[in-house]
N, C-alpha and C. Protein backbone atom coordinates (compact mmCIF):
# COMPACT_ATOMS: atom_id res chain seq x y z
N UNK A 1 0.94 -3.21 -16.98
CA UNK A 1 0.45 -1.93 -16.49
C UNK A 1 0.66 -0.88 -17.57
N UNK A 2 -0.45 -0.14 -17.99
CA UNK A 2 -0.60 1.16 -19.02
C UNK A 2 -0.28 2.65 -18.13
N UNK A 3 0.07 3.18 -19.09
CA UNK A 3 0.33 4.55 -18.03
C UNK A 3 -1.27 4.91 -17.66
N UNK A 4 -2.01 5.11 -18.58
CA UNK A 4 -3.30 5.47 -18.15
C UNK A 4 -4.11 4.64 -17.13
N UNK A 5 -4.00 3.29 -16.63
CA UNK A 5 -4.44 2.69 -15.60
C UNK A 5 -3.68 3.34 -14.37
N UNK A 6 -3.15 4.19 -14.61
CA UNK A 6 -2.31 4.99 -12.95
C UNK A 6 -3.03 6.12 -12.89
N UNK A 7 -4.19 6.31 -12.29
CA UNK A 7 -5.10 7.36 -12.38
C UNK A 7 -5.40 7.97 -11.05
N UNK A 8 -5.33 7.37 -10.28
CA UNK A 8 -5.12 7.45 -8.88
C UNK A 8 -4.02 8.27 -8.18
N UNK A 9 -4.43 9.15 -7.22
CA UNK A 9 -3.08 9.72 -6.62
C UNK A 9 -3.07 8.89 -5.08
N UNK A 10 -2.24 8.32 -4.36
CA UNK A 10 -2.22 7.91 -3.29
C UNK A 10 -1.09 8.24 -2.71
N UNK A 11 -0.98 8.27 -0.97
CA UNK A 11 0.05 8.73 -0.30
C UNK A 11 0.23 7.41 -0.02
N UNK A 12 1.91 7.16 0.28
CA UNK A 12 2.13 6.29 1.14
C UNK A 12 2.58 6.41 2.21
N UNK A 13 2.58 6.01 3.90
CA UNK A 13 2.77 6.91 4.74
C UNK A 13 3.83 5.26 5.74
N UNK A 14 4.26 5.83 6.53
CA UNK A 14 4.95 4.60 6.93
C UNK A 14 5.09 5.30 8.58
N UNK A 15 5.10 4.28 9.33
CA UNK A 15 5.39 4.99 11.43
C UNK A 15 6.30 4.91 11.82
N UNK A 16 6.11 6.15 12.28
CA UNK A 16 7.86 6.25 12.90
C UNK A 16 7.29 7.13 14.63
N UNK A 17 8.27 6.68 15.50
CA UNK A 17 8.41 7.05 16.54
C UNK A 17 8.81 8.36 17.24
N UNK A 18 8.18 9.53 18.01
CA UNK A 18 8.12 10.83 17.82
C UNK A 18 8.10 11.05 19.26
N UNK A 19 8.60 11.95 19.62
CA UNK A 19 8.84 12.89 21.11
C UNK A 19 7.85 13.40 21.57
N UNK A 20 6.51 13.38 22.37
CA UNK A 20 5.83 14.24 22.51
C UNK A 20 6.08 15.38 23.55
N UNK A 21 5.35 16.07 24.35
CA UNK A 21 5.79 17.09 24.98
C UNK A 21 6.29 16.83 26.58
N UNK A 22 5.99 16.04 26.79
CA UNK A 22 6.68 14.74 28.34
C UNK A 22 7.58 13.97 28.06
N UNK A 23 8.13 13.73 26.85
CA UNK A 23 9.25 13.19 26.88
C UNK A 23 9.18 11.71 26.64
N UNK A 24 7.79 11.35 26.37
CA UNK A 24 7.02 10.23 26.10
C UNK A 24 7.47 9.85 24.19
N UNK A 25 7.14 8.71 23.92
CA UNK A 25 7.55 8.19 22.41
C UNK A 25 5.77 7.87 22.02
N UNK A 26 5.82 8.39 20.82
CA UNK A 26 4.00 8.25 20.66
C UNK A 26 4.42 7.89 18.87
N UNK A 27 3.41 6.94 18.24
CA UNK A 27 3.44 6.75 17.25
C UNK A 27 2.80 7.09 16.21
N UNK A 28 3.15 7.97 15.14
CA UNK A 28 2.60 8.66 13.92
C UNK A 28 3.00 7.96 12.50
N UNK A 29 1.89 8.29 11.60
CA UNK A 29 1.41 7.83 10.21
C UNK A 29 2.31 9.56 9.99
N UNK A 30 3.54 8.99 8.63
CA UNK A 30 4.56 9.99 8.36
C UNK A 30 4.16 9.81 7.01
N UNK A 31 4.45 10.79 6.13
CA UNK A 31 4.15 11.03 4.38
C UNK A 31 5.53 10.18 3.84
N UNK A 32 5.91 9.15 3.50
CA UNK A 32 6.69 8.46 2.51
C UNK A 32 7.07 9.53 1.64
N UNK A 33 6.09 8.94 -0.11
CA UNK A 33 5.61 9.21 -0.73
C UNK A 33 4.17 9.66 -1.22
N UNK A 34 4.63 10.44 -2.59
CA UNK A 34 2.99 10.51 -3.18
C UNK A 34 3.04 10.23 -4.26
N UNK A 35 2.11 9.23 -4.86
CA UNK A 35 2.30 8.69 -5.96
C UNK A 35 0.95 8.33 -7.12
N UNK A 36 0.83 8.11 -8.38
CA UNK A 36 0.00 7.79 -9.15
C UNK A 36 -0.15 5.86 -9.00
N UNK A 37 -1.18 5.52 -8.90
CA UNK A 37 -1.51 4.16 -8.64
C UNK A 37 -2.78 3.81 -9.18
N UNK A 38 -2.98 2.35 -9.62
CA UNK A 38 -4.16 1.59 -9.97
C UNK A 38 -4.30 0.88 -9.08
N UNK A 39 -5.82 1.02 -8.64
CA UNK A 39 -6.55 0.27 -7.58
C UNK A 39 -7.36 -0.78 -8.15
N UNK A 40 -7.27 -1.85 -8.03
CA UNK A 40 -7.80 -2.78 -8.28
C UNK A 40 -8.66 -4.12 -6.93
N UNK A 41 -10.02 -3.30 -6.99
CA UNK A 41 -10.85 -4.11 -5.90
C UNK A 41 -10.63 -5.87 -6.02
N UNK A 42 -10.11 -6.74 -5.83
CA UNK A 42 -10.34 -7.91 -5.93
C UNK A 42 -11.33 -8.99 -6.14
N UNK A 43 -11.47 -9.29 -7.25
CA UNK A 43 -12.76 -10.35 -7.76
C UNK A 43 -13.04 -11.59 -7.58
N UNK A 44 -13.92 -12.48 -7.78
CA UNK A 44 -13.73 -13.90 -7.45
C UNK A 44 -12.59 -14.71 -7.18
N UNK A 45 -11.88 -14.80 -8.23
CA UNK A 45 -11.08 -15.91 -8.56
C UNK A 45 -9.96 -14.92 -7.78
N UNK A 46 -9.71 -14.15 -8.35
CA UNK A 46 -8.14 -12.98 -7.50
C UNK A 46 -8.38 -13.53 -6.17
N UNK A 47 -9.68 -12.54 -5.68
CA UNK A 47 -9.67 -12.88 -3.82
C UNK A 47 -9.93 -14.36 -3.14
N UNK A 48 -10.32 -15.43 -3.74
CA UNK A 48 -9.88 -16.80 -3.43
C UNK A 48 -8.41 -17.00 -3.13
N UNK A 49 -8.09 -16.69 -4.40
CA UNK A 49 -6.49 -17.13 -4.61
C UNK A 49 -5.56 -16.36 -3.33
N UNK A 50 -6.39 -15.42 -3.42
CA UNK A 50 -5.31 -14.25 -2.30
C UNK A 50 -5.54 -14.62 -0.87
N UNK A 51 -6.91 -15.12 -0.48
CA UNK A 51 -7.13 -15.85 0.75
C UNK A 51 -6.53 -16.70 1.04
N UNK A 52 -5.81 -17.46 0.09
CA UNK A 52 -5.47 -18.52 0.48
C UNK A 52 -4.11 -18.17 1.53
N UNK A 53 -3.39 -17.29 0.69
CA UNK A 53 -2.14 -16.63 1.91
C UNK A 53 -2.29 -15.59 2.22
N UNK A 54 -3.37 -14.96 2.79
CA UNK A 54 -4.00 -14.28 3.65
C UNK A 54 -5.86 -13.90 3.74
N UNK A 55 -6.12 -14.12 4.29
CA UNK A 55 -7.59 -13.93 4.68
C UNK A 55 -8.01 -12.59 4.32
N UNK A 56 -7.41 -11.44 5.01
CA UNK A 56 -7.45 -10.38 4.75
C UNK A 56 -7.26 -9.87 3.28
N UNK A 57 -6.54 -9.70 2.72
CA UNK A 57 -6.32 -8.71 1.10
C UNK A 57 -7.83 -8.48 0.47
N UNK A 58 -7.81 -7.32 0.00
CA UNK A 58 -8.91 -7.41 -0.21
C UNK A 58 -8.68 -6.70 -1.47
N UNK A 59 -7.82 -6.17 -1.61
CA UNK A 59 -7.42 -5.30 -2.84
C UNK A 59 -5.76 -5.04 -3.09
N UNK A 60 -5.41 -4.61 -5.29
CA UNK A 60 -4.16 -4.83 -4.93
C UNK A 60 -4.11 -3.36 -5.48
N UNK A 61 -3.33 -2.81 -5.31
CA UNK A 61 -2.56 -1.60 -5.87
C UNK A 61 -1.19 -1.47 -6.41
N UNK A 62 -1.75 -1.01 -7.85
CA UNK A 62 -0.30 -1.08 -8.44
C UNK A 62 0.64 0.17 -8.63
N UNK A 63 1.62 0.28 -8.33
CA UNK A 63 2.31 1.72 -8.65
C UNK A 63 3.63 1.72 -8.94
N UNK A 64 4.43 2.23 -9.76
CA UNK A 64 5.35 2.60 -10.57
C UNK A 64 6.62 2.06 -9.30
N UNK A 65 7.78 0.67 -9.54
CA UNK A 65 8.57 0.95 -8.46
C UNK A 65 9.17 1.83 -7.90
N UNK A 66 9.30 2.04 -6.40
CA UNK A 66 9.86 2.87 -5.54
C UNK A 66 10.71 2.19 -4.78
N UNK A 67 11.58 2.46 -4.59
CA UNK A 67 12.98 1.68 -3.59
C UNK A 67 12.13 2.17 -2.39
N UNK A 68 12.26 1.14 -1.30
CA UNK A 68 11.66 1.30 0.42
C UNK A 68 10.70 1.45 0.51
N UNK A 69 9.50 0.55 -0.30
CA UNK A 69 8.16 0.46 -0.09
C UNK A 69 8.27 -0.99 0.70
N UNK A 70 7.74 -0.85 2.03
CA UNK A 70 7.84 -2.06 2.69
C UNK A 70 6.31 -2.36 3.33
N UNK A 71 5.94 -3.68 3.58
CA UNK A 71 4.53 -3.83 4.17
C UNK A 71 4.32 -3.58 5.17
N UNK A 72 4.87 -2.66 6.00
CA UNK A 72 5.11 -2.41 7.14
C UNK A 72 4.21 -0.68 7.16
N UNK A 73 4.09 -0.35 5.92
CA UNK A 73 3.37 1.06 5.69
C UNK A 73 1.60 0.63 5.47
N UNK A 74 1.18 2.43 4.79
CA UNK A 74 -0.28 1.69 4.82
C UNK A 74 -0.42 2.97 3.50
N UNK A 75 -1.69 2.92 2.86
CA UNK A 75 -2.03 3.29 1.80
C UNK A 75 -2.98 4.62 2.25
N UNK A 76 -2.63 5.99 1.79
CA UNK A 76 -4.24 6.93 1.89
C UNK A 76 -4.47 7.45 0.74
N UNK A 77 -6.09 6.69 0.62
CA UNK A 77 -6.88 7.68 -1.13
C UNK A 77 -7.94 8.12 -0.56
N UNK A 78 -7.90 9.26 -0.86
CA UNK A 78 -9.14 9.87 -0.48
C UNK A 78 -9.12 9.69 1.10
N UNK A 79 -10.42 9.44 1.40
CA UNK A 79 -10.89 9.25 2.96
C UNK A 79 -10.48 7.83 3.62
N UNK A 80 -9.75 6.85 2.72
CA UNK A 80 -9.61 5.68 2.62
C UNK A 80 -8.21 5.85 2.77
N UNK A 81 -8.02 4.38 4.35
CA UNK A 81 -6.79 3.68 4.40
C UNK A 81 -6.28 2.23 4.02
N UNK A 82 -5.73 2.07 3.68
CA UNK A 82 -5.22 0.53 3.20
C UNK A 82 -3.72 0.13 4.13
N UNK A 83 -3.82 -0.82 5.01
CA UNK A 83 -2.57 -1.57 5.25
C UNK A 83 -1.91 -2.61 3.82
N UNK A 84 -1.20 -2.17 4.15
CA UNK A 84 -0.14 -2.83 2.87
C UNK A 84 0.50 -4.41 3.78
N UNK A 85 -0.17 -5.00 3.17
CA UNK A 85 0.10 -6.70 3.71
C UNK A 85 1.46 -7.31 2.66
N UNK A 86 1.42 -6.95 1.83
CA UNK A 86 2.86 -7.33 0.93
C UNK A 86 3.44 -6.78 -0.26
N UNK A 87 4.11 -6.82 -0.29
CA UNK A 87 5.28 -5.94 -1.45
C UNK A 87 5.36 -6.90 -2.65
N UNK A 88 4.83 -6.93 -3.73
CA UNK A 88 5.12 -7.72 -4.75
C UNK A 88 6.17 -6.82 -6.08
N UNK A 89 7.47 -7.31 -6.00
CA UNK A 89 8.44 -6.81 -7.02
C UNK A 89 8.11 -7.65 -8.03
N UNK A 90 7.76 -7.15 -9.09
CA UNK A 90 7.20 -7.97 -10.44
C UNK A 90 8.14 -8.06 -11.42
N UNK A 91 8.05 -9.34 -11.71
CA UNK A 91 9.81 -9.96 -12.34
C UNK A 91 10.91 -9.21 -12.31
N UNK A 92 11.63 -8.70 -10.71
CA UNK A 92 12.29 -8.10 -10.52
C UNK A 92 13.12 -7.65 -11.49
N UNK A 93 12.04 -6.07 -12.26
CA UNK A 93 12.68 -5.54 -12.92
C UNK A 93 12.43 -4.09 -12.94
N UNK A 94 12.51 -3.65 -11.83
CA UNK A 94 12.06 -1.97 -10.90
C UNK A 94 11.02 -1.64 -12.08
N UNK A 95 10.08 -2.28 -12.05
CA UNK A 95 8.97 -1.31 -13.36
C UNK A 95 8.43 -0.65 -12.56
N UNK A 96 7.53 -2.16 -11.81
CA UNK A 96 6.09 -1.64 -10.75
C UNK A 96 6.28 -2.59 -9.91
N UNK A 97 5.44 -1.84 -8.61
CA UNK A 97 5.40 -2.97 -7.58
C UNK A 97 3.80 -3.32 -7.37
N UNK A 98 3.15 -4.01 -6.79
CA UNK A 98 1.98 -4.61 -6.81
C UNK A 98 2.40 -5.29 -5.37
N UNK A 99 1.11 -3.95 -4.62
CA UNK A 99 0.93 -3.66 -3.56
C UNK A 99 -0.49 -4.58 -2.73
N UNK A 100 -0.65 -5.86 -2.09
CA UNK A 100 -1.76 -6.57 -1.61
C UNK A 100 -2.21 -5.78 -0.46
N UNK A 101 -3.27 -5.29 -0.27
CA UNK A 101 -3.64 -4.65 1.09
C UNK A 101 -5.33 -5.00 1.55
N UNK A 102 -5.09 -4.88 2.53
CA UNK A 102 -6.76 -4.97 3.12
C UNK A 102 -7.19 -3.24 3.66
N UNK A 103 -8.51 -2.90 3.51
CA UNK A 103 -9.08 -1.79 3.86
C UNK A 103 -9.37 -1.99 5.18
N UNK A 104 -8.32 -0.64 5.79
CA UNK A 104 -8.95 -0.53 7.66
C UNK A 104 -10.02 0.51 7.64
N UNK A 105 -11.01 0.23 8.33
CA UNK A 105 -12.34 0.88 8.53
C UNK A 105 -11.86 1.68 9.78
């Protein structure tokens, strides 16, 4: 990863459980982080390979490591959301993480 392939600004947002005005628990998309990231649409051979352990991925995103990025969050660029299907720590050595996600419509 080049610094200049991080061209992208993306939020990462993660759910957390919230009080509404009845006293009810309702679930909200919360701001993590905000971060510079490379989006990388997935190509032949990538999205084969990536089907194979999951159907879904459709794209990966790479961004600078962050401690408590878990797949349990989801991705916003622009008008665009991404569920984050897995956390890839790349030769666990806090550089970058490389983020597999599929686009929710």
């Amino acid at each position: 990863m080049r610094i200049g392939d991080l061209r992208h600004r993306i939020t990462l947002q993660k759910e957390e459980r919230a009080r509404d005005s009845y006293g009810g628990e309702q679930l909200q998309w919360v701001d993590f982080a905000r971060v510079w990231a490379a989006i990388y649409p997935l190509n032949g051979r990538e999205y084969f390979a990536a089907q194979q352990i999951n159907a879904e991925v459709s794209t990966k995103i790479v961004i600078r490591y962050l401690k408590g990025v878990e797949p349990t969050m989801r991705i916003n660029f622009k008008d665009r959301y991404f569920e984050v299907l897995s956390v890839i720590h790349v030769a666990e050595r806090k550089k970058e993480l490389q983020l597999m996600c599929k686009e929710v419509v």
